[in-house]
PDB file of N, CA and C in Angstrom:
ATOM      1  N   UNK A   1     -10.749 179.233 184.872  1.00  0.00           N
ATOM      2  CA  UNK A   1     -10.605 178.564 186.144  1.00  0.00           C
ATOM      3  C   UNK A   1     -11.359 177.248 186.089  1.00  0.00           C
ATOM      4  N   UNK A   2     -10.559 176.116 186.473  1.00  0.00           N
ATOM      5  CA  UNK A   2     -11.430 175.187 186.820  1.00  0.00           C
ATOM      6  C   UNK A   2     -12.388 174.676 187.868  1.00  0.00           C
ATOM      7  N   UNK A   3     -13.490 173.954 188.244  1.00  0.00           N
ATOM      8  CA  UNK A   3     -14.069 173.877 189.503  1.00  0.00           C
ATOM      9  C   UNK A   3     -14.178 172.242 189.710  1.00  0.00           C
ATOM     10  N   UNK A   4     -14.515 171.405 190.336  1.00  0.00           N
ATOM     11  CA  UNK A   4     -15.118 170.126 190.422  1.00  0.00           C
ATOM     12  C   UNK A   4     -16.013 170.519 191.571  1.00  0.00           C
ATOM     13  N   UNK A   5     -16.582 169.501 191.148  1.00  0.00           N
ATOM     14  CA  UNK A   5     -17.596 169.080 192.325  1.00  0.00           C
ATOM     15  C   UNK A   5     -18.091 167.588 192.344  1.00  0.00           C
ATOM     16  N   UNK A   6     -18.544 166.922 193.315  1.00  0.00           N
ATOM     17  CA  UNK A   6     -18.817 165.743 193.695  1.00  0.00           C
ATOM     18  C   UNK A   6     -20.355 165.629 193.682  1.00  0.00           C
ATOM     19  N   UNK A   7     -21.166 165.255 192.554  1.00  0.00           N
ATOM     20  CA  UNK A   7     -22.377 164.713 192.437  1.00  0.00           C
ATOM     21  C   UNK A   7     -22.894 162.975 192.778  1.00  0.00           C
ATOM     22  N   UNK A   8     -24.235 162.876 193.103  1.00  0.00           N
ATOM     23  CA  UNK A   8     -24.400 161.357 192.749  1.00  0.00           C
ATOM     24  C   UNK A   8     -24.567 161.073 191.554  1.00  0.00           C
ATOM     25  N   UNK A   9     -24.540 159.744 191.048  1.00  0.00           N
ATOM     26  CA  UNK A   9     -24.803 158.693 189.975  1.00  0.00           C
ATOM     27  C   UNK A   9     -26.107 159.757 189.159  1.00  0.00           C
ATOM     28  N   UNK A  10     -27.498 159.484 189.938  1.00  0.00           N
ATOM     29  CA  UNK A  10     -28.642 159.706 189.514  1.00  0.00           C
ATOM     30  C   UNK A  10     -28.850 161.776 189.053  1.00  0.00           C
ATOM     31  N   UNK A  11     -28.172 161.987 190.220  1.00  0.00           N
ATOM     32  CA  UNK A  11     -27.610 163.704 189.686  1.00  0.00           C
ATOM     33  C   UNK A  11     -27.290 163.786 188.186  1.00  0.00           C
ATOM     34  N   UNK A  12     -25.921 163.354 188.326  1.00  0.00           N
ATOM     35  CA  UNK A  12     -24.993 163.638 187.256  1.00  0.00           C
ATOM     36  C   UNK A  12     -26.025 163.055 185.848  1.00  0.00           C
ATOM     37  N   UNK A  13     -26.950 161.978 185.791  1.00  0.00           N
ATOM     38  CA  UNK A  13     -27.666 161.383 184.599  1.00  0.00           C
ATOM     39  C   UNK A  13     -28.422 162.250 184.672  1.00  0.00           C
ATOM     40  N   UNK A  14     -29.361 162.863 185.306  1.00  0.00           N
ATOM     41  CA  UNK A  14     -30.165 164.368 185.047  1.00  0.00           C
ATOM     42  C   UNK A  14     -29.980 165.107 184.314  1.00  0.00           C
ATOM     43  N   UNK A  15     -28.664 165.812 185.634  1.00  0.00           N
ATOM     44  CA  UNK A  15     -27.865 166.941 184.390  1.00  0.00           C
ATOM     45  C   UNK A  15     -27.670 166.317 182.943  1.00  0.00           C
ATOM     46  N   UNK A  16     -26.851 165.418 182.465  1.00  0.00           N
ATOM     47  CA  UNK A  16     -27.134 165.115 181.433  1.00  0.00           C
ATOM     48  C   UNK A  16     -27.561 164.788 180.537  1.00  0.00           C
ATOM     49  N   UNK A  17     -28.802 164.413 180.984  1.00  0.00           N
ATOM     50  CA  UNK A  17     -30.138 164.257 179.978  1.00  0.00           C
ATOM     51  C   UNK A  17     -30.540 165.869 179.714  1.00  0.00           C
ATOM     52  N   UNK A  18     -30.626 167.063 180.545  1.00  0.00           N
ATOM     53  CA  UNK A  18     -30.879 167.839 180.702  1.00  0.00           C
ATOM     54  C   UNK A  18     -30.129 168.532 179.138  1.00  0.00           C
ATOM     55  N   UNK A  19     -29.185 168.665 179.990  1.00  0.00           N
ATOM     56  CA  UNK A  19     -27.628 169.352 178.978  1.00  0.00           C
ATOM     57  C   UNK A  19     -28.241 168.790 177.238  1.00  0.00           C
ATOM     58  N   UNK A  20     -28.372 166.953 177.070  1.00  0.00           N
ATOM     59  CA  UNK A  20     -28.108 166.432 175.778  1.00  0.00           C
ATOM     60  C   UNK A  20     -29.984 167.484 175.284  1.00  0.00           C
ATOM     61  N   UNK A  21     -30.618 167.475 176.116  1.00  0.00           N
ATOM     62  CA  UNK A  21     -32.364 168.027 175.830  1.00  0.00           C
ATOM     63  C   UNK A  21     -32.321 169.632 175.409  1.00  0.00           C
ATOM     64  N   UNK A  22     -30.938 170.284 175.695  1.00  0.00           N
ATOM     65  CA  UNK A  22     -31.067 171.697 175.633  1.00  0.00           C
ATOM     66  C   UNK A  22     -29.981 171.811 174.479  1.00  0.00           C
ATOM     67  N   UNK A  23     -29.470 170.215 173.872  1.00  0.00           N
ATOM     68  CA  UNK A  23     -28.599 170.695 172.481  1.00  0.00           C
ATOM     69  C   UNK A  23     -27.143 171.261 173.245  1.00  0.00           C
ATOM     70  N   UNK A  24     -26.497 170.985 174.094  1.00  0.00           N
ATOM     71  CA  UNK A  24     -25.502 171.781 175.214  1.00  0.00           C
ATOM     72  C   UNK A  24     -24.455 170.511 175.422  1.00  0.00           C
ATOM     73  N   UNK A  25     -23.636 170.850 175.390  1.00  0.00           N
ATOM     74  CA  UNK A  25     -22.902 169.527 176.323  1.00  0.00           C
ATOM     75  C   UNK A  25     -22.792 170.423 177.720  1.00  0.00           C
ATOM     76  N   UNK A  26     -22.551 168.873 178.623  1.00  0.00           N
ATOM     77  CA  UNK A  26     -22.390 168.748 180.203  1.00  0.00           C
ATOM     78  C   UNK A  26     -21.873 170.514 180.760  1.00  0.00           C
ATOM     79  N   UNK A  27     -20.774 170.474 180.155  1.00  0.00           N
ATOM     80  CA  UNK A  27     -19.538 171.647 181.012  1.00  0.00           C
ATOM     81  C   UNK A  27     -20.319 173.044 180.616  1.00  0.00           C
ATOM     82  N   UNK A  28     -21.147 173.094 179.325  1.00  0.00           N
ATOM     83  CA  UNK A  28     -21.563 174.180 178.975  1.00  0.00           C
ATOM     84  C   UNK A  28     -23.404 174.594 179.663  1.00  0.00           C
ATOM     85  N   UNK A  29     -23.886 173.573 179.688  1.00  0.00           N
ATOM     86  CA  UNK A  29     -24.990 173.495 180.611  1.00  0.00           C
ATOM     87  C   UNK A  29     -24.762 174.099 182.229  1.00  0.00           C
ATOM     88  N   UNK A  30     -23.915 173.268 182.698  1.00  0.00           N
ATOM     89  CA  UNK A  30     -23.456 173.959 183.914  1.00  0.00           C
ATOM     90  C   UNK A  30     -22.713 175.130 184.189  1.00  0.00           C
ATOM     91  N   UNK A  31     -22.014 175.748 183.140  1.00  0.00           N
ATOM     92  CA  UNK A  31     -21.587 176.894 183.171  1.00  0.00           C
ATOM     93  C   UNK A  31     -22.590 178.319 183.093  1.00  0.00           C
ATOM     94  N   UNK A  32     -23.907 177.866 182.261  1.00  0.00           N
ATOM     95  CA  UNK A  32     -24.902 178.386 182.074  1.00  0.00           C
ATOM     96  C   UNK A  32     -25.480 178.389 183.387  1.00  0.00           C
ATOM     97  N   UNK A  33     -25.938 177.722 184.025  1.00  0.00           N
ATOM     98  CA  UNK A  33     -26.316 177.397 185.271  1.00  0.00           C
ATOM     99  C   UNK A  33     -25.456 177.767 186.093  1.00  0.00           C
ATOM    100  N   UNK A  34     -24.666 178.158 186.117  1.00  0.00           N
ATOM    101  CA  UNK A  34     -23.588 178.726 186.981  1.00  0.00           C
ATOM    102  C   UNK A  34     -23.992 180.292 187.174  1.00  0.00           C
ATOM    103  N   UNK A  35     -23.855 180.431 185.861  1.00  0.00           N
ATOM    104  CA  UNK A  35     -24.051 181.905 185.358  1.00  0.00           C
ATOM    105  C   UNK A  35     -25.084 182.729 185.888  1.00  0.00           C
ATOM    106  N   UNK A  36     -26.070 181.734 185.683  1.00  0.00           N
ATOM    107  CA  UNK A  36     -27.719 182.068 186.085  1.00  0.00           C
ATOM    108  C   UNK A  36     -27.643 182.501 187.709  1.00  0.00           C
ATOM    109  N   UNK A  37     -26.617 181.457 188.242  1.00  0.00           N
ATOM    110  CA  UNK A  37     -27.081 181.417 189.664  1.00  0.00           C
ATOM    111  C   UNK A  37     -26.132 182.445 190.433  1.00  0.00           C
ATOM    112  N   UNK A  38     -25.314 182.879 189.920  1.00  0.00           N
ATOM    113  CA  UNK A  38     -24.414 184.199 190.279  1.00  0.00           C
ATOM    114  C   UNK A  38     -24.944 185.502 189.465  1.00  0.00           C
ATOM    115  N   UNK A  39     -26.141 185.482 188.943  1.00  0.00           N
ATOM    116  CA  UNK A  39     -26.592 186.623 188.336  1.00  0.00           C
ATOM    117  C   UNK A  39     -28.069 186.643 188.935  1.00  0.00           C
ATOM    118  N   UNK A  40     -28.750 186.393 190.260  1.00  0.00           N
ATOM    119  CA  UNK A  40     -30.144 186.342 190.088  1.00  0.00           C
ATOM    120  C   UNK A  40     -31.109 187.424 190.288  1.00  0.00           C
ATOM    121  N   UNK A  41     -32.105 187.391 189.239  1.00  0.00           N
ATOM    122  CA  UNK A  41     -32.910 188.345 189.098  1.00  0.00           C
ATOM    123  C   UNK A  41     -32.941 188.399 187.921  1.00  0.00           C
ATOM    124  N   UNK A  42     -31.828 188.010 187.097  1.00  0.00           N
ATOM    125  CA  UNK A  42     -32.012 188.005 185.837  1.00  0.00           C
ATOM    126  C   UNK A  42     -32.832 187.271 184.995  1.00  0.00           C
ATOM    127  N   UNK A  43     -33.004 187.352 183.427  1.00  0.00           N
ATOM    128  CA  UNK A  43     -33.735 186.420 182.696  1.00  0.00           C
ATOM    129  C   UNK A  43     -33.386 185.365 182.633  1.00  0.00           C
ATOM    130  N   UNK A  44     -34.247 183.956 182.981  1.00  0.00           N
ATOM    131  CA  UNK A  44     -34.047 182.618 183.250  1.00  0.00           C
ATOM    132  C   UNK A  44     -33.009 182.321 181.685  1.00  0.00           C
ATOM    133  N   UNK A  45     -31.998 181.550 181.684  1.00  0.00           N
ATOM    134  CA  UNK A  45     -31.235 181.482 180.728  1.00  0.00           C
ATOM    135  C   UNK A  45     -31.855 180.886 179.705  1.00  0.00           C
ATOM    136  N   UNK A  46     -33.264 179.357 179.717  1.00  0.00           N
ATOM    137  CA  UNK A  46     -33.676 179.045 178.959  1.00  0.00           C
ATOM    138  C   UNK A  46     -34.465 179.067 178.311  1.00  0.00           C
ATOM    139  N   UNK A  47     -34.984 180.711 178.666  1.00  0.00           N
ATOM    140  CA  UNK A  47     -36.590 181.083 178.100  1.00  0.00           C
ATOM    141  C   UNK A  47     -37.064 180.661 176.895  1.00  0.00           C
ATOM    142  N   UNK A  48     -36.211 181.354 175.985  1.00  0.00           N
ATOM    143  CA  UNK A  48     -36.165 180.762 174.644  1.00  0.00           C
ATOM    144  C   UNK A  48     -36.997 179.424 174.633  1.00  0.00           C
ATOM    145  N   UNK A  49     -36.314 178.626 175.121  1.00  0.00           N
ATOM    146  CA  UNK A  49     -36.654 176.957 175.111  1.00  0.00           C
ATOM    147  C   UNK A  49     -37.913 176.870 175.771  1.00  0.00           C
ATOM    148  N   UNK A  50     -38.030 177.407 176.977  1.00  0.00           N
ATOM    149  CA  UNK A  50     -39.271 177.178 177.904  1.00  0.00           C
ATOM    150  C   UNK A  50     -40.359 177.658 176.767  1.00  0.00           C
ATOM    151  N   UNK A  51     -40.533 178.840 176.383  1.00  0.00           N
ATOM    152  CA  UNK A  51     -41.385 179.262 175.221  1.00  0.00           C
ATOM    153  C   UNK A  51     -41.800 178.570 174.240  1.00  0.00           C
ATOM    154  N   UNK A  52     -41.077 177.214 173.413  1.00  0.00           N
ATOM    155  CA  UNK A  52     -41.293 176.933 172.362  1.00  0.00           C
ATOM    156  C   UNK A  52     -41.823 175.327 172.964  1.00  0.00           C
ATOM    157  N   UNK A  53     -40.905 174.841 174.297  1.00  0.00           N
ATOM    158  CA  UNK A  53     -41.674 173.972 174.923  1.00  0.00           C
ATOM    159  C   UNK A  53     -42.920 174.250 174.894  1.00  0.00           C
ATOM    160  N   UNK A  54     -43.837 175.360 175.491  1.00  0.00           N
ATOM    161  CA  UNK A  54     -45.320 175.890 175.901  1.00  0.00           C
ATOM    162  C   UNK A  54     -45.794 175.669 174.496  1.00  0.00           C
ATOM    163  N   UNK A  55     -45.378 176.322 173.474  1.00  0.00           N
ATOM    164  CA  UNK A  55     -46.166 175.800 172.565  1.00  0.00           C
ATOM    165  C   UNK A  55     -46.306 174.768 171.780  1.00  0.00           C
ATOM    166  N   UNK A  56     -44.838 173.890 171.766  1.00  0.00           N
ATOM    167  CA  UNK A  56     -45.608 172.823 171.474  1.00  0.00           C
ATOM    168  C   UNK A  56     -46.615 172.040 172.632  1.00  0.00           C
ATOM    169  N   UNK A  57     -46.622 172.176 173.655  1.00  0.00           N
ATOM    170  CA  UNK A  57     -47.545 171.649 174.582  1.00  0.00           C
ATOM    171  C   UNK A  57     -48.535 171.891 174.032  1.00  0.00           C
ATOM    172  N   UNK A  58     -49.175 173.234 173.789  1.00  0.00           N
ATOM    173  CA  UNK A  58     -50.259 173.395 173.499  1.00  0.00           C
ATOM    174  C   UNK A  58     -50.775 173.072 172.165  1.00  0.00           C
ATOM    175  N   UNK A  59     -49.638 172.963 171.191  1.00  0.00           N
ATOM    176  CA  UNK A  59     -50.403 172.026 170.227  1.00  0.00           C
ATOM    177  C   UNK A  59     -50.517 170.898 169.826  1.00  0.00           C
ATOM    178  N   UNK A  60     -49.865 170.331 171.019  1.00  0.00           N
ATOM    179  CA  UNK A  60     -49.777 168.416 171.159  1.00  0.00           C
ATOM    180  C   UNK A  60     -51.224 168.609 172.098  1.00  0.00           C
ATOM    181  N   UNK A  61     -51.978 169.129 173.026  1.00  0.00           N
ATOM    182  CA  UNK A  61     -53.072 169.224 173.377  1.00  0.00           C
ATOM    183  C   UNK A  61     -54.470 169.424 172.825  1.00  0.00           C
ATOM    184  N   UNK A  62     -54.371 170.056 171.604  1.00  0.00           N
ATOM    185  CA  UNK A  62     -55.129 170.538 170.452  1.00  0.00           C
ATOM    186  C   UNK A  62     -55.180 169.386 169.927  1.00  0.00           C
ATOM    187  N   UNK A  63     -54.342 168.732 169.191  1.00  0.00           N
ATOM    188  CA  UNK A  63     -54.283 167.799 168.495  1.00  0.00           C
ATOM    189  C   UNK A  63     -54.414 166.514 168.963  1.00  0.00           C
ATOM    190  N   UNK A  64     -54.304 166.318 170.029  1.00  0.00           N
ATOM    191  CA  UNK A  64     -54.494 164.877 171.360  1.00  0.00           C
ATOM    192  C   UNK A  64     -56.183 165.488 171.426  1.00  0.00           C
ATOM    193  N   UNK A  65     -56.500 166.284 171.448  1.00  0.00           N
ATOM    194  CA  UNK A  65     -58.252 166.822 171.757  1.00  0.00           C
ATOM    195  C   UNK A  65     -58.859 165.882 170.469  1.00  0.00           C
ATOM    196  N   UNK A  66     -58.506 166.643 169.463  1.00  0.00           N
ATOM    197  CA  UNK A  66     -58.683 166.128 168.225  1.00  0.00           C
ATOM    198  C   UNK A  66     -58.794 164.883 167.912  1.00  0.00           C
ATOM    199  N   UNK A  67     -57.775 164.021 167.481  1.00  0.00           N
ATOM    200  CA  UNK A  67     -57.238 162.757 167.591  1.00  0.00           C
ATOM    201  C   UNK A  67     -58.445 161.742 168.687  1.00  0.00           C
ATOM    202  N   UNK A  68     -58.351 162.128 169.871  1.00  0.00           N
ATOM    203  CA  UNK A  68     -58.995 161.648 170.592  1.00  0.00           C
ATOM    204  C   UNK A  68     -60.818 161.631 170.388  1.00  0.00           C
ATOM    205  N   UNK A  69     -60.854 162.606 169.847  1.00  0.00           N
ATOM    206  CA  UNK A  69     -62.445 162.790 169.707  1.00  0.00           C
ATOM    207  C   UNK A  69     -62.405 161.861 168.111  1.00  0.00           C
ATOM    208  N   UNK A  70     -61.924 161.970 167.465  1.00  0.00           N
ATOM    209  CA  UNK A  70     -62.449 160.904 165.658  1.00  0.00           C
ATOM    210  C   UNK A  70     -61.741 159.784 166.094  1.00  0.00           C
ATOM    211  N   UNK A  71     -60.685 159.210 166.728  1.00  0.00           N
ATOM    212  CA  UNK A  71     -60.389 158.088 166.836  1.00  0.00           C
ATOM    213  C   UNK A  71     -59.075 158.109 168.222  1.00  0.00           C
ATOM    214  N   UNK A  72     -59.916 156.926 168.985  1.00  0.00           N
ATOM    215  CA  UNK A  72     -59.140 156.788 170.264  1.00  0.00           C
ATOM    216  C   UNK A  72     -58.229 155.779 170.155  1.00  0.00           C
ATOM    217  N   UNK A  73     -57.729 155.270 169.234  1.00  0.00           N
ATOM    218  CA  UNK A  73     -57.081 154.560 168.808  1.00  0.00           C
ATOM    219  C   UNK A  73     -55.659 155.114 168.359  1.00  0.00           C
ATOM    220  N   UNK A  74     -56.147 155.997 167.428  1.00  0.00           N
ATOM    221  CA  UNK A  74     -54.778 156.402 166.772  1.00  0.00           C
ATOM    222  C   UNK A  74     -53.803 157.373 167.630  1.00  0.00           C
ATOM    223  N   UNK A  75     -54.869 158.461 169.045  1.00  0.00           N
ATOM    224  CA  UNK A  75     -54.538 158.790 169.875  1.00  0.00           C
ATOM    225  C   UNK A  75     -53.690 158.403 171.003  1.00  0.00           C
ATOM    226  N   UNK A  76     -53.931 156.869 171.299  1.00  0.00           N
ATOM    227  CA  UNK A  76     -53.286 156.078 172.273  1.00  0.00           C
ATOM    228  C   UNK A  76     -52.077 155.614 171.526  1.00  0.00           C
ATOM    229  N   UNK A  77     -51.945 155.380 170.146  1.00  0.00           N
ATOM    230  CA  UNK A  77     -50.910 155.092 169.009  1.00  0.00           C
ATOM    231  C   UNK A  77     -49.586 155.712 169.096  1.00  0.00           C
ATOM    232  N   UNK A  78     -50.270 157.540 169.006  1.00  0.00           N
ATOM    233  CA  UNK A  78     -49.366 159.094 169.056  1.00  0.00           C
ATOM    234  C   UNK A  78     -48.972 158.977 170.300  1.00  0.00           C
ATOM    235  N   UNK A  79     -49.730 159.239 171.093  1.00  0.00           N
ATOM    236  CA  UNK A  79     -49.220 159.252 172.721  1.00  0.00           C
ATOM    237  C   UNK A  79     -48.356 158.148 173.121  1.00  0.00           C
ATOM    238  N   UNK A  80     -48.161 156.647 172.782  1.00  0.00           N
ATOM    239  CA  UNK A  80     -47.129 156.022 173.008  1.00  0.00           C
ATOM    240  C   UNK A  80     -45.779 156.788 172.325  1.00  0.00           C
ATOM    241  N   UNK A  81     -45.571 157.158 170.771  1.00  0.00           N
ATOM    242  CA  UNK A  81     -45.146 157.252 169.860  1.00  0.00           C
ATOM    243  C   UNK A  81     -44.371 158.984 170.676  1.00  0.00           C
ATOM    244  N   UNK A  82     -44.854 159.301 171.171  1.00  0.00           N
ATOM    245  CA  UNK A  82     -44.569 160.521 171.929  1.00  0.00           C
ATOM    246  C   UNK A  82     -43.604 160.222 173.192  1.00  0.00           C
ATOM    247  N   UNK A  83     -44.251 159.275 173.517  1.00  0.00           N
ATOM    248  CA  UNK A  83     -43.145 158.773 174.625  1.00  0.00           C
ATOM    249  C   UNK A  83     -42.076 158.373 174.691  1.00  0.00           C
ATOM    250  N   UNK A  84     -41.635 157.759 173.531  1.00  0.00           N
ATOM    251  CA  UNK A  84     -40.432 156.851 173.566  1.00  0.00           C
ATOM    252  C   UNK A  84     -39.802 158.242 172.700  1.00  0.00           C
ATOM    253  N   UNK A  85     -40.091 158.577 171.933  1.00  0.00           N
ATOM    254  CA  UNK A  85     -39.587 160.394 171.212  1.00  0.00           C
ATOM    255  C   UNK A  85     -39.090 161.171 172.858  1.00  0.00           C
ATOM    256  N   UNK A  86     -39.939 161.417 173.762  1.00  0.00           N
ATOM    257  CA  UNK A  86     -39.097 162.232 174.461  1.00  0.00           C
ATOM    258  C   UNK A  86     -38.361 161.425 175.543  1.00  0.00           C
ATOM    259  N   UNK A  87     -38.579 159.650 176.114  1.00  0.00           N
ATOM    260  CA  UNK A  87     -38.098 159.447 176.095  1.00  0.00           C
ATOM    261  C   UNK A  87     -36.254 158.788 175.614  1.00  0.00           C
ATOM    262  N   UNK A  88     -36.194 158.973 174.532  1.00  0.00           N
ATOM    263  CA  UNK A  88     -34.577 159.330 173.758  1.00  0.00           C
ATOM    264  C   UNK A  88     -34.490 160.551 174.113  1.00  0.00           C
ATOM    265  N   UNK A  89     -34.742 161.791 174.128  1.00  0.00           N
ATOM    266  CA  UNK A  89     -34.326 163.099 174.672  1.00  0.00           C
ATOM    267  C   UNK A  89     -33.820 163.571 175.504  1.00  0.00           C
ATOM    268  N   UNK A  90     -34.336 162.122 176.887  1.00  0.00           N
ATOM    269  CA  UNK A  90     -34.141 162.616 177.894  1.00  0.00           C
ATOM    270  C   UNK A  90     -35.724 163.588 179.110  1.00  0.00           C
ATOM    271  N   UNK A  91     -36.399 163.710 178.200  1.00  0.00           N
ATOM    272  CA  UNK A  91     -37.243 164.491 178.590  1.00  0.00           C
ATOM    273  C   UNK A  91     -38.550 163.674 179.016  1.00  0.00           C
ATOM    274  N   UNK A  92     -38.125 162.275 179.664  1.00  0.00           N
ATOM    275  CA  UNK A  92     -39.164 161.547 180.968  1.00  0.00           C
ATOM    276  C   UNK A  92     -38.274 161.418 182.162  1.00  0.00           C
ATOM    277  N   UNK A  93     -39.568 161.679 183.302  1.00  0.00           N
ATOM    278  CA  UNK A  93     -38.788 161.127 184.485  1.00  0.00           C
ATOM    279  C   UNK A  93     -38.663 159.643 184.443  1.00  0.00           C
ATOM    280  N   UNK A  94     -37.722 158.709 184.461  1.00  0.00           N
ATOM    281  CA  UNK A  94     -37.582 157.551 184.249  1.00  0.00           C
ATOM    282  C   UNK A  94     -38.286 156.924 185.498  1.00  0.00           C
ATOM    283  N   UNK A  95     -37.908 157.801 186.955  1.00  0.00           N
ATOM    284  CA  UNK A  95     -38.787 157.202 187.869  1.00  0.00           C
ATOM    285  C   UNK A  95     -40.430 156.897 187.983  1.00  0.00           C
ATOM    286  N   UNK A  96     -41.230 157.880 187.540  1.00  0.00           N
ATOM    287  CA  UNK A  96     -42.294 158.641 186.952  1.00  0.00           C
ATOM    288  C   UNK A  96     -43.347 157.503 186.027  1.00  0.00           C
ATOM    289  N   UNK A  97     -41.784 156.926 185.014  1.00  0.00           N
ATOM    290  CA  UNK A  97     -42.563 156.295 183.598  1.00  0.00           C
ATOM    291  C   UNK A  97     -42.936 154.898 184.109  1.00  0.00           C
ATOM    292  N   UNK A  98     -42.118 154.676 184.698  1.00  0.00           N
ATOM    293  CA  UNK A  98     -42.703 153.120 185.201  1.00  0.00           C
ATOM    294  C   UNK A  98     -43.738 152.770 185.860  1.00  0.00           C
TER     295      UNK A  98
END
């Protein structure tokens, strides 16, 4: 079955930063999300992902600890170098970064 729906501009670039960040195209992201939301109670569909997100958090934190304590330099270096990395992903708020 097909569905449409009528999003805004800034919506629809979400979702798809979203979708291109989870390795998914558009129709399959939202079908997932579809899924999720006619099944609730169930396991969040992207745990997987949320999980491996957490840890790299926590070892970009370890290592930003690190980094930061022998040289604040090379720290502010990574942390740009980090940004423009998840910015291509998709994974900054563009409103946020400015």
């Amino acid at each position: 079955m097909k569905l449409s729906v009528r999003i805004d501009d800034a919506l629809y670039e979400r979702l798809l930063d979203r979708a291109y960040g989870a390795n998914l195209s558009l129709s399959e992201f939202i079908r997932r999300l579809l899924q999720e939301a006619a099944m609730p109670g169930g396991r969040y569909i992207f745990t997987a992902n949320d999980e491996l997100l957490g840890i790299a958090i926590q070892t970009f934190a370890l290592l930003a600890t690190l980094a930061g304590e022998q040289s604040p330099a090379a720290l502010e270096k990574g942390t740009a170098r980090a940004r423009e990395m998840l910015d291509q992903q998709g994974l900054l708020d563009r409103e946020r970064a400015r």
